[in-house]
N, C-alpha and C. Protein backbone atom coordinates (compact mmCIF):
# COMPACT_ATOMS: atom_id res chain seq x y z
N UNK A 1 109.72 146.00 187.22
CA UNK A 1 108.93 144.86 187.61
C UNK A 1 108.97 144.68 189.12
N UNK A 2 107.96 144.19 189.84
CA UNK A 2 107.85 144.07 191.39
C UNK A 2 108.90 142.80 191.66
N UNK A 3 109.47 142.02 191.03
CA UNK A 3 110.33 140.91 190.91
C UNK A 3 111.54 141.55 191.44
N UNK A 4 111.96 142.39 190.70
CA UNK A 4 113.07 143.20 190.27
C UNK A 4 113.24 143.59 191.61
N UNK A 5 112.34 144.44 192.16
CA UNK A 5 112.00 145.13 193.72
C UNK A 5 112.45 144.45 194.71
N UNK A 6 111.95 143.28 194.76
CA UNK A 6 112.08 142.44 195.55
C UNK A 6 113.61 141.62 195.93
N UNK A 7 114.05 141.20 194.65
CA UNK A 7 115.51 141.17 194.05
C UNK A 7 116.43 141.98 194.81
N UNK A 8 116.23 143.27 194.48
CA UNK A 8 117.11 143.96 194.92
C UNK A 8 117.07 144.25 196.53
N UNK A 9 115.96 144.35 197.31
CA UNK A 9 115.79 144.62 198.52
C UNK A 9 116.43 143.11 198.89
N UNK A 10 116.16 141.98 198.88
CA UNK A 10 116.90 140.86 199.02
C UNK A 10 118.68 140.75 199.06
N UNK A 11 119.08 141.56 197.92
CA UNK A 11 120.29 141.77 197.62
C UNK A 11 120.92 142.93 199.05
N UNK A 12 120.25 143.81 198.90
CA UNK A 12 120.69 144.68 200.13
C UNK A 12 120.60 144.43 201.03
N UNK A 13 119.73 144.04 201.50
CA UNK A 13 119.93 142.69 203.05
C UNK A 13 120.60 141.35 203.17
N UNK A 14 121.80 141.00 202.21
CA UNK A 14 122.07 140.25 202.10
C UNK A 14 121.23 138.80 202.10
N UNK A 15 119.97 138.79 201.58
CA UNK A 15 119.24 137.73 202.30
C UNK A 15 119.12 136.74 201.09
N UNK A 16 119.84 135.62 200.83
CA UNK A 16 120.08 134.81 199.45
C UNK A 16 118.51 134.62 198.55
N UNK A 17 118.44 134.52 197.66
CA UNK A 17 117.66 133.85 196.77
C UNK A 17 117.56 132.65 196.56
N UNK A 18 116.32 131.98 196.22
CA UNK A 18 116.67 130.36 195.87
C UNK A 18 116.97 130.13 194.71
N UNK A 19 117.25 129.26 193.81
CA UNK A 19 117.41 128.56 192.61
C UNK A 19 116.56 128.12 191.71
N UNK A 20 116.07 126.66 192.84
CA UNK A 20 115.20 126.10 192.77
C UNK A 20 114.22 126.10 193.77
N UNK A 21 112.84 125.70 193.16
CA UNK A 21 111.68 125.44 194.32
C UNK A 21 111.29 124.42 193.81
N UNK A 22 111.38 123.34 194.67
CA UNK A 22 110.78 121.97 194.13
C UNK A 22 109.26 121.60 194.91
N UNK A 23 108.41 121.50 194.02
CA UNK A 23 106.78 121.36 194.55
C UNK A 23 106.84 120.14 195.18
N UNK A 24 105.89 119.35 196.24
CA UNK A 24 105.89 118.49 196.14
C UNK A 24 104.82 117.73 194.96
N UNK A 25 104.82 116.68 194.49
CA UNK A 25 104.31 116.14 193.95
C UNK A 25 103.46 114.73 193.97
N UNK A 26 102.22 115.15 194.78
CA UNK A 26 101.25 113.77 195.15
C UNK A 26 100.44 113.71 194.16
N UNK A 27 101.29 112.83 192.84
CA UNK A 27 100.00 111.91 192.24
C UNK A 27 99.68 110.61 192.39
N UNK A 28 98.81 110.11 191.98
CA UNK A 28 98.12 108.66 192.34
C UNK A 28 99.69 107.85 192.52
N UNK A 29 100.65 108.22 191.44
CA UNK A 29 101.83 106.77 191.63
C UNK A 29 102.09 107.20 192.59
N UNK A 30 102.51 108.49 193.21
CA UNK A 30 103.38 108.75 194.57
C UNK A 30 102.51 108.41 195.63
N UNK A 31 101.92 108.15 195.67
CA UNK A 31 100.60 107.98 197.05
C UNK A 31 100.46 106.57 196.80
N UNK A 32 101.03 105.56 196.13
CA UNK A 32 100.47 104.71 196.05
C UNK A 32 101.20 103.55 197.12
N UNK A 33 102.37 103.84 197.85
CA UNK A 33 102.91 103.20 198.89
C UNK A 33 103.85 103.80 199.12
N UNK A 34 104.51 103.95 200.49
CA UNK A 34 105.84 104.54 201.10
C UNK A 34 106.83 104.36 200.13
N UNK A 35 107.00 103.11 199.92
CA UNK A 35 108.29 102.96 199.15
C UNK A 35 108.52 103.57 197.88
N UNK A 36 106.88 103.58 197.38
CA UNK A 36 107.68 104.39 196.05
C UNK A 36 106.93 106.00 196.33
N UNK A 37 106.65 106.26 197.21
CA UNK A 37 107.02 107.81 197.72
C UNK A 37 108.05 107.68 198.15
N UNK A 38 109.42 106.95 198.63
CA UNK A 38 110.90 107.23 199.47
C UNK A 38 111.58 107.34 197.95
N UNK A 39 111.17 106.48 197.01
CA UNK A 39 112.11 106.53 195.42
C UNK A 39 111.77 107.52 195.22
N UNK A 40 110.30 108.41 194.78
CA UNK A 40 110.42 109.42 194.05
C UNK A 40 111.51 110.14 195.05
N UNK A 41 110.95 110.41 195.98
CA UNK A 41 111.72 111.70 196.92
C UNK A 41 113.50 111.06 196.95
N UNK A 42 113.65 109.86 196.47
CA UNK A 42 115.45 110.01 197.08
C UNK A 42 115.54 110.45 195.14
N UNK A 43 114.85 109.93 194.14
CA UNK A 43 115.39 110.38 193.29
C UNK A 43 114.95 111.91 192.56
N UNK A 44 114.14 112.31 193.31
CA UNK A 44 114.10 113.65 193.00
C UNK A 44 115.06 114.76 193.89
N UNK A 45 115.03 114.44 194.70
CA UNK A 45 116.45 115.34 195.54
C UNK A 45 117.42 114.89 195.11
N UNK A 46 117.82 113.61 194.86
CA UNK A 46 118.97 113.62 194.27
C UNK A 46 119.39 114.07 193.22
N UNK A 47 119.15 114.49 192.05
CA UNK A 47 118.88 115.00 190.67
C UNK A 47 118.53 115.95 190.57
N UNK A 48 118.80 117.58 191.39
CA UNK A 48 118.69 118.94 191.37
C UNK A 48 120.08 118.96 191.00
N UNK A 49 119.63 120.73 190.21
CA UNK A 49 120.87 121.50 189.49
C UNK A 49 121.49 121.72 190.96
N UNK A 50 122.38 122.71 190.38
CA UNK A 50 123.34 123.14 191.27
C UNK A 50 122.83 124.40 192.08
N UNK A 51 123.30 124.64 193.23
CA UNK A 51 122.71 125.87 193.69
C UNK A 51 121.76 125.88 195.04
N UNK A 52 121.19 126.94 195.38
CA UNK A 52 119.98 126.87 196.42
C UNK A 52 118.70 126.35 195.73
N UNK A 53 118.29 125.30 196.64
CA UNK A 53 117.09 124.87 196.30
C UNK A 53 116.27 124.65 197.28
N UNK A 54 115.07 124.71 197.03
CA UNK A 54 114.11 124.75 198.65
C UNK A 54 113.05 123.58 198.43
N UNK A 55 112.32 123.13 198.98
CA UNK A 55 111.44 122.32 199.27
C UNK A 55 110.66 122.32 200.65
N UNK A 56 109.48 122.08 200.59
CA UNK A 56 108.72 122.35 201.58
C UNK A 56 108.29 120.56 201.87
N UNK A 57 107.94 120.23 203.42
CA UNK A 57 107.51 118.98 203.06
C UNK A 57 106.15 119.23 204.80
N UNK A 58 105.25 118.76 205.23
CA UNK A 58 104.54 118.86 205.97
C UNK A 58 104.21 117.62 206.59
N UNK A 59 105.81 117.07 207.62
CA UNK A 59 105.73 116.06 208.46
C UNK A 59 104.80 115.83 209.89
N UNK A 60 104.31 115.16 209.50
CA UNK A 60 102.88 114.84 210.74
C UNK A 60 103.20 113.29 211.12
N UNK A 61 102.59 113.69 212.20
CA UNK A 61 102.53 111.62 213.04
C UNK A 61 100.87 111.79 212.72
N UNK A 62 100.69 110.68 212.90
CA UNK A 62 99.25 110.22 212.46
C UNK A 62 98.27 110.14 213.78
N UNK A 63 97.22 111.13 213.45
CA UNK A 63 96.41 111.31 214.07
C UNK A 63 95.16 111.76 214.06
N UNK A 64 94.04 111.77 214.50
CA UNK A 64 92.55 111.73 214.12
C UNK A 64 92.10 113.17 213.88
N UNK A 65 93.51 114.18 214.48
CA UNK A 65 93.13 115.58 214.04
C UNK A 65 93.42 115.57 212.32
N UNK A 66 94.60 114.87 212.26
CA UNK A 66 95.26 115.24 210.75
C UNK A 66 94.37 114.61 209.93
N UNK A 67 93.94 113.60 209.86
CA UNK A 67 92.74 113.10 209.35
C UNK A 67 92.10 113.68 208.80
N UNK A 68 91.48 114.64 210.03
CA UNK A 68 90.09 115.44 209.80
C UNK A 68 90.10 116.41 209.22
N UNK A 69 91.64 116.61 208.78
CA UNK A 69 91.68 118.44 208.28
C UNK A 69 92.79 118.41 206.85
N UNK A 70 93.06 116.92 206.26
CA UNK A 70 93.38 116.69 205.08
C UNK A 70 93.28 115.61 204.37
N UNK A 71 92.54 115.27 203.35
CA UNK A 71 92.34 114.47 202.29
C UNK A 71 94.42 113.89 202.61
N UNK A 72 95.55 114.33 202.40
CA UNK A 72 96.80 113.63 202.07
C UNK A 72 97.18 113.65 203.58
N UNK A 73 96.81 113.16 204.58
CA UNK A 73 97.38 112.64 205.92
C UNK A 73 98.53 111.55 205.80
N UNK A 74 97.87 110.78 205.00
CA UNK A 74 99.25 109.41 205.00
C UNK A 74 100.25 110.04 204.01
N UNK A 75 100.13 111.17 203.43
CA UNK A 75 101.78 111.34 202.79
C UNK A 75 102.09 112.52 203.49
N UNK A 76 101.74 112.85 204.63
CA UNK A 76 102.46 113.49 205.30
C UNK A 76 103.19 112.84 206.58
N UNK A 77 102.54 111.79 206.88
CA UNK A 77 102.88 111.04 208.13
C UNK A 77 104.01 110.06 207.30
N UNK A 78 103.69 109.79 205.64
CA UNK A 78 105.05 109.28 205.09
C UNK A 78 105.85 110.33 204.96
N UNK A 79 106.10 111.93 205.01
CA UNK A 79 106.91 112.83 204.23
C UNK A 79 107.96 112.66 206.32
N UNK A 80 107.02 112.56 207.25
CA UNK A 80 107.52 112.39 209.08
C UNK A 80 108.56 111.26 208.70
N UNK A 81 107.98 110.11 208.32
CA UNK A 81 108.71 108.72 208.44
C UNK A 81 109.83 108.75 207.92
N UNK A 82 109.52 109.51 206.78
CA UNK A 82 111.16 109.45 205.19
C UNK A 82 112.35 110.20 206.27
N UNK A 83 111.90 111.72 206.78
CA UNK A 83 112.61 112.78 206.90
C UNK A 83 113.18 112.34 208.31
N UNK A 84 112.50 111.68 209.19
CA UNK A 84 113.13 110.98 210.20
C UNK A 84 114.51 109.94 210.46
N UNK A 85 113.91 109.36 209.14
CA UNK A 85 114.57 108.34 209.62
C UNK A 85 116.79 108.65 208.56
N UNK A 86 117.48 108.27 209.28
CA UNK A 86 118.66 108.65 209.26
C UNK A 86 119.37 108.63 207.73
N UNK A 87 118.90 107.20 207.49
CA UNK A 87 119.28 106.81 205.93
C UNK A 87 118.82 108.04 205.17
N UNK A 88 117.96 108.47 205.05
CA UNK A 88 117.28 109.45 204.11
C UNK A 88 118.67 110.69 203.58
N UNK A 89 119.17 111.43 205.00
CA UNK A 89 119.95 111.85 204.71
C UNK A 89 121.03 111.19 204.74
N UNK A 90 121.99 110.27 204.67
CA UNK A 90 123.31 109.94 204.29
C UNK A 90 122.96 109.75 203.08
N UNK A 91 121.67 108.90 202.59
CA UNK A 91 121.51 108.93 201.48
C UNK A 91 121.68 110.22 200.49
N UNK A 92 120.85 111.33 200.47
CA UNK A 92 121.05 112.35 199.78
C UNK A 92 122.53 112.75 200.06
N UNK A 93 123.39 113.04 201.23
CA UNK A 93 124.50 113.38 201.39
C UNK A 93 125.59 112.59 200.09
N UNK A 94 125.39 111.06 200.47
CA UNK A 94 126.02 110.32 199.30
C UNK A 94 125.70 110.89 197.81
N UNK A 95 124.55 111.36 197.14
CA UNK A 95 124.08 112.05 196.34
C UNK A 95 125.24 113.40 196.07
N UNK A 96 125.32 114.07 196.84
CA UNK A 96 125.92 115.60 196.66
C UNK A 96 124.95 116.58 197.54
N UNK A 97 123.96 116.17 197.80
CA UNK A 97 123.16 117.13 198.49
C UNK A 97 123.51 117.46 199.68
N UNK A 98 123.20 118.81 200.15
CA UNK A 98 124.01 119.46 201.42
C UNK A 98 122.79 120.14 201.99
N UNK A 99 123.04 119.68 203.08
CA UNK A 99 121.54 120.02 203.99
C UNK A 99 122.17 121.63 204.54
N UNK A 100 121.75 122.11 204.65
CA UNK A 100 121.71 124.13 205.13
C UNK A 100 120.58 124.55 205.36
N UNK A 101 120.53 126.00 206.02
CA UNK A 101 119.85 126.45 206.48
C UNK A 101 120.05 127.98 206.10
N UNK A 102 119.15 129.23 205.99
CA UNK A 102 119.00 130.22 205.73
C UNK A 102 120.44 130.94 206.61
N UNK A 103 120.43 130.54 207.86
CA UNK A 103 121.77 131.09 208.35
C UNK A 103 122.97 131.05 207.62
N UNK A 104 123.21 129.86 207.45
CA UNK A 104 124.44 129.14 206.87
C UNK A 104 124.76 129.61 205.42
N UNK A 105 123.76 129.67 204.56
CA UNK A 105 123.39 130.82 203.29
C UNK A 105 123.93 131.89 202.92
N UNK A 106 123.34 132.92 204.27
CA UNK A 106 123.70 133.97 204.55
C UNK A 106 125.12 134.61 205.08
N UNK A 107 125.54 133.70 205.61
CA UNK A 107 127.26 133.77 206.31
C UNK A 107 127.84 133.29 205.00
N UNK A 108 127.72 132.39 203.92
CA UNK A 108 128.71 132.06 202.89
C UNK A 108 128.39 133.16 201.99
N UNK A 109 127.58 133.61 201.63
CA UNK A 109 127.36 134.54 200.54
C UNK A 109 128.09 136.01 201.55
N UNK A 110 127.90 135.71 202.31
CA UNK A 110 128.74 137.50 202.46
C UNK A 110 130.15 137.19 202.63
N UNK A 111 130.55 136.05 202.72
CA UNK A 111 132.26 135.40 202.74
C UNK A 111 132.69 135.78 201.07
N UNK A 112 131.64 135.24 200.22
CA UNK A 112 131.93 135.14 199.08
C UNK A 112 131.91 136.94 198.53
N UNK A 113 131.02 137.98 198.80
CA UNK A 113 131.14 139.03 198.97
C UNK A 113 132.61 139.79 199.18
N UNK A 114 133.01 139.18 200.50
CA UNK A 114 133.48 139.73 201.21
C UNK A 114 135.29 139.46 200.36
N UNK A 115 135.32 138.50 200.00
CA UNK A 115 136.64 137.67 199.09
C UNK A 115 136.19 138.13 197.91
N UNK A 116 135.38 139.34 197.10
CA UNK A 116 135.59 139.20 195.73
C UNK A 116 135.67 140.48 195.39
């Protein structure tokens, strides 16, 4: 399988896999005010399995370009506001969630390699 391919070339470059991929999810309730776009998003990050998980989010300030070039401008200028502001993460931190980066990934998995 091309999965498989991929898998393994991943594996030989040490380059981690994810777990999870969490979509975002703009339906009418989530779009329907900041606040309950900040609930879904604190209670959907908070409530992932264990493991690598990724999420994509497309933070914008509000402006007459972004406007013009997406129907969901205000939940991106809300996805800017959430991810900005500080609470967001102590919040998830309080959760269990651990903010990382592909570097940081990559140095523990070859520790864990490297110890087994």
């Amino acid at each position: 399988m091309l999965i498989d391919g991929y898998a393994q070339c991943a594996d030989d470059n040490n380059v981690p896999l994810i777990d999870n991929l969490l979509f975002p999810n703009w339906s009418e309730e989530t779009k329907a005010n900041y606040e309950t776009y900040r609930e879904y998003i604190y209670d959907r990050l908070s409530n992932i399995p264990e493991g690598i998980s990724e999420t994509f989010i497309h933070p914008s300030l509000e402006c007459d370009e972004l406007k013009g070039i997406t129907a969901l401008w205000r939940c991106r200028v809300w996805e800017h506001k959430l991810f900005a502001d500080p609470m967001t993460r102590q919040y998830l931190e309080s959760k269990g969630v651990i903010y990382t980066n592909y570097h940081d990934v990559v140095r523990l998995r070859a520790e864990q390699k490297k110890n087994s």
